[in-house]
C-alpha atoms as a PDB file:
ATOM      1  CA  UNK A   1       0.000   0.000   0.000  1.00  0.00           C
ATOM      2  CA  UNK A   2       1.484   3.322  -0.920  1.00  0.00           C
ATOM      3  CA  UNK A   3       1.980   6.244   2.555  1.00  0.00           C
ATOM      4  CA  UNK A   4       0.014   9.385   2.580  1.00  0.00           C
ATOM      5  CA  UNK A   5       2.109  10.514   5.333  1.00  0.00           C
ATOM      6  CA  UNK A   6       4.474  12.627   3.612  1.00  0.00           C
ATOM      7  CA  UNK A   7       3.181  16.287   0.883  1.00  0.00           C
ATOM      8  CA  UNK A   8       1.972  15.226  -2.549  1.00  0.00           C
ATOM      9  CA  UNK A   9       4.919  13.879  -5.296  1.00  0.00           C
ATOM     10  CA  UNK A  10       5.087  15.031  -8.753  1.00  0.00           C
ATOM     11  CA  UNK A  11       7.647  13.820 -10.831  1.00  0.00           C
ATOM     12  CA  UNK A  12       8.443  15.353 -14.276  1.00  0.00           C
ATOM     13  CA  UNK A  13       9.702  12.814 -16.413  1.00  0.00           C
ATOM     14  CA  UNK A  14      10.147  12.021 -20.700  1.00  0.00           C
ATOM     15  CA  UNK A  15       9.924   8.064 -21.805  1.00  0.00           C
ATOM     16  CA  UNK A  16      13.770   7.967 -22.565  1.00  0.00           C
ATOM     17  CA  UNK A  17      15.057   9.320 -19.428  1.00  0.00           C
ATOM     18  CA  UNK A  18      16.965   6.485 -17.933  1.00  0.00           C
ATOM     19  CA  UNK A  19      17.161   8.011 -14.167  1.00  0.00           C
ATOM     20  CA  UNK A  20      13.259   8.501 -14.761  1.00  0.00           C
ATOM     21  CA  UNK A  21      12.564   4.874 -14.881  1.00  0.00           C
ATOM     22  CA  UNK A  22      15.139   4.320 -11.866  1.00  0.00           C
ATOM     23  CA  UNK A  23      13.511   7.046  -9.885  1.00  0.00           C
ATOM     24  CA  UNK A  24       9.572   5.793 -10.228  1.00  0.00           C
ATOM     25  CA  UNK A  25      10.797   2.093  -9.327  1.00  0.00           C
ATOM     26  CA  UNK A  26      12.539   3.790  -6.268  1.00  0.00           C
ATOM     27  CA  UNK A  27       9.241   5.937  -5.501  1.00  0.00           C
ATOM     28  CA  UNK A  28       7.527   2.359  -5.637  1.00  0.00           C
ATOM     29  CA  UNK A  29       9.616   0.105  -3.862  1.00  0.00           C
ATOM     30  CA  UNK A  30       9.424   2.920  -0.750  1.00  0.00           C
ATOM     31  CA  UNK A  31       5.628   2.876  -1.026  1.00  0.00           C
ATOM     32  CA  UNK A  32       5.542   6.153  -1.916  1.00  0.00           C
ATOM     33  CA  UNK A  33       2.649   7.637  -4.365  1.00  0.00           C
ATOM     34  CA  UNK A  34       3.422   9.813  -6.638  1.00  0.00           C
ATOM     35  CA  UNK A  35       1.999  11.348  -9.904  1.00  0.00           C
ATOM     36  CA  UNK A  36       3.725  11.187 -13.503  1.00  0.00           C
ATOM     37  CA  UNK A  37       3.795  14.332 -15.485  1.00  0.00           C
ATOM     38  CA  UNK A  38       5.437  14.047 -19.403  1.00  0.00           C
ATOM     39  CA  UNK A  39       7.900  16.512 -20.053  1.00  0.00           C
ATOM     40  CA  UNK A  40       7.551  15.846 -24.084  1.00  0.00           C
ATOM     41  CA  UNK A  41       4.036  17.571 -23.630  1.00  0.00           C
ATOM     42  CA  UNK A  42       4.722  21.386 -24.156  1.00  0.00           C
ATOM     43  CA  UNK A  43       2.019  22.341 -21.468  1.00  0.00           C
ATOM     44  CA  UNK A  44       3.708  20.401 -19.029  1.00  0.00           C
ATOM     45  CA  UNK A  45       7.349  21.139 -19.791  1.00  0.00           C
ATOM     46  CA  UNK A  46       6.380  24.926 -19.623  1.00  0.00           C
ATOM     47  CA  UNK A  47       4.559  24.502 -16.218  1.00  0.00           C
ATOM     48  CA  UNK A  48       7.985  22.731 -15.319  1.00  0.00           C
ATOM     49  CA  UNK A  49       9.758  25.466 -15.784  1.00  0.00           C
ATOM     50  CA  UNK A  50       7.988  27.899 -14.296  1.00  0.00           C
ATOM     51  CA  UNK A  51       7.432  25.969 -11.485  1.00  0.00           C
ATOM     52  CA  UNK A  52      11.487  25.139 -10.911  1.00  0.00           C
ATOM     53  CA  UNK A  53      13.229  27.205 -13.205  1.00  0.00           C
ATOM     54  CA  UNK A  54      14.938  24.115 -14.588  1.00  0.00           C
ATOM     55  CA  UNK A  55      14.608  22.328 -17.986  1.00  0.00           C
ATOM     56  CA  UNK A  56      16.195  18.532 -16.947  1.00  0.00           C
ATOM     57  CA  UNK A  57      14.616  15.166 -16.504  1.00  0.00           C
ATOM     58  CA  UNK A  58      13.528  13.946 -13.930  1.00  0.00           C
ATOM     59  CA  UNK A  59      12.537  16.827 -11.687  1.00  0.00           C
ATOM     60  CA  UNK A  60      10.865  15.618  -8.144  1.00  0.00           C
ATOM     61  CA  UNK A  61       8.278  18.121  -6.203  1.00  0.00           C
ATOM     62  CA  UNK A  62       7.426  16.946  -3.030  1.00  0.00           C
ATOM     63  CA  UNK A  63       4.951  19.622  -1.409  1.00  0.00           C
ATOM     64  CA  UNK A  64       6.731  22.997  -1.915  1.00  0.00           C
ATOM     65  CA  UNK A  65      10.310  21.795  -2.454  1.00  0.00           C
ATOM     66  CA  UNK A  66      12.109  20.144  -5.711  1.00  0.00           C
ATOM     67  CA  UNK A  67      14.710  18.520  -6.711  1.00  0.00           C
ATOM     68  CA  UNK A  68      16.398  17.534 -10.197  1.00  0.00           C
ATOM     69  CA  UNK A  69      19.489  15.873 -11.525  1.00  0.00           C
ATOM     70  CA  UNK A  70      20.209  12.066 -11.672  1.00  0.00           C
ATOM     71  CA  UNK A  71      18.263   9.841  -9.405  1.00  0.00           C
ATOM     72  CA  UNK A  72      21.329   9.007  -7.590  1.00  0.00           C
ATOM     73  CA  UNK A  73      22.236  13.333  -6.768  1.00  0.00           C
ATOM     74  CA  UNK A  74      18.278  13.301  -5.786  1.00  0.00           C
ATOM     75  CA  UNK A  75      17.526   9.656  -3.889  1.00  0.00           C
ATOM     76  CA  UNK A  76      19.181  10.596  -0.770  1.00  0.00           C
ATOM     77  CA  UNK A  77      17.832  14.408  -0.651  1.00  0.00           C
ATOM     78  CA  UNK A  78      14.206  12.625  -1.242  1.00  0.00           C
ATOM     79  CA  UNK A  79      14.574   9.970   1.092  1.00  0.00           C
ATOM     80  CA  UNK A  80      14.975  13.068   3.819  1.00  0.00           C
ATOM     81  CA  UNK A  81      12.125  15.093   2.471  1.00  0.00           C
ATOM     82  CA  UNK A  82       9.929  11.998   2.345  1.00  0.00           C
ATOM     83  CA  UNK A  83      10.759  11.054   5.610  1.00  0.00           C
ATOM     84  CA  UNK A  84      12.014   7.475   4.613  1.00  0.00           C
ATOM     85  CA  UNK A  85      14.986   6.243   7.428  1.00  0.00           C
ATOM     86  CA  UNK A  86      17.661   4.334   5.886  1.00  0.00           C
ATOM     87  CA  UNK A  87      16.129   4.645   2.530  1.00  0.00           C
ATOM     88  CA  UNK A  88      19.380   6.788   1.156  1.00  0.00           C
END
């Protein structure tokens, strides 16, 4: 069952992003719920970039904050965010 305990998760991802596909299995595997936005739609890329100011895949919003660059710069910043011990 996926936790509620912890602000809503958007990820911003395109279909070829490698560290997108490793991110979403690591979102999963924690339990945590998140929804998928496509970066490869132009409404959704622009509200990316307003949002962060960035233009990368995959970006990660959890409540107010965010967080881009490879899932491997991002996992252990997310796993504190998210509240996940000994998840980095």
């Amino acid at each position: 069952m996926a936790s509620t305990s912890h602000p809503p998760v958007i990820v911003y991802t395109t279909p070829t992003c490698p560290d997108c596909h490793t991110l979403k299995a690591w979102l999963g595997s924690q339990g945590i719920a998140f929804e998928e936005r496509d970066l490869t739609l132009r409404e959704v890329m622009e509200e990316a970039k307003a949002r962060t100011g960035v233009r990368v895949a995959p970006i990660t919003v959890v409540g107010d904050a965010f967080f881009y660059g490879t899932f491997l710069k991002q996992k252990p910043l997310l796993a504190a965010a998210l509240g996940l011990s000994g998840a980095a």
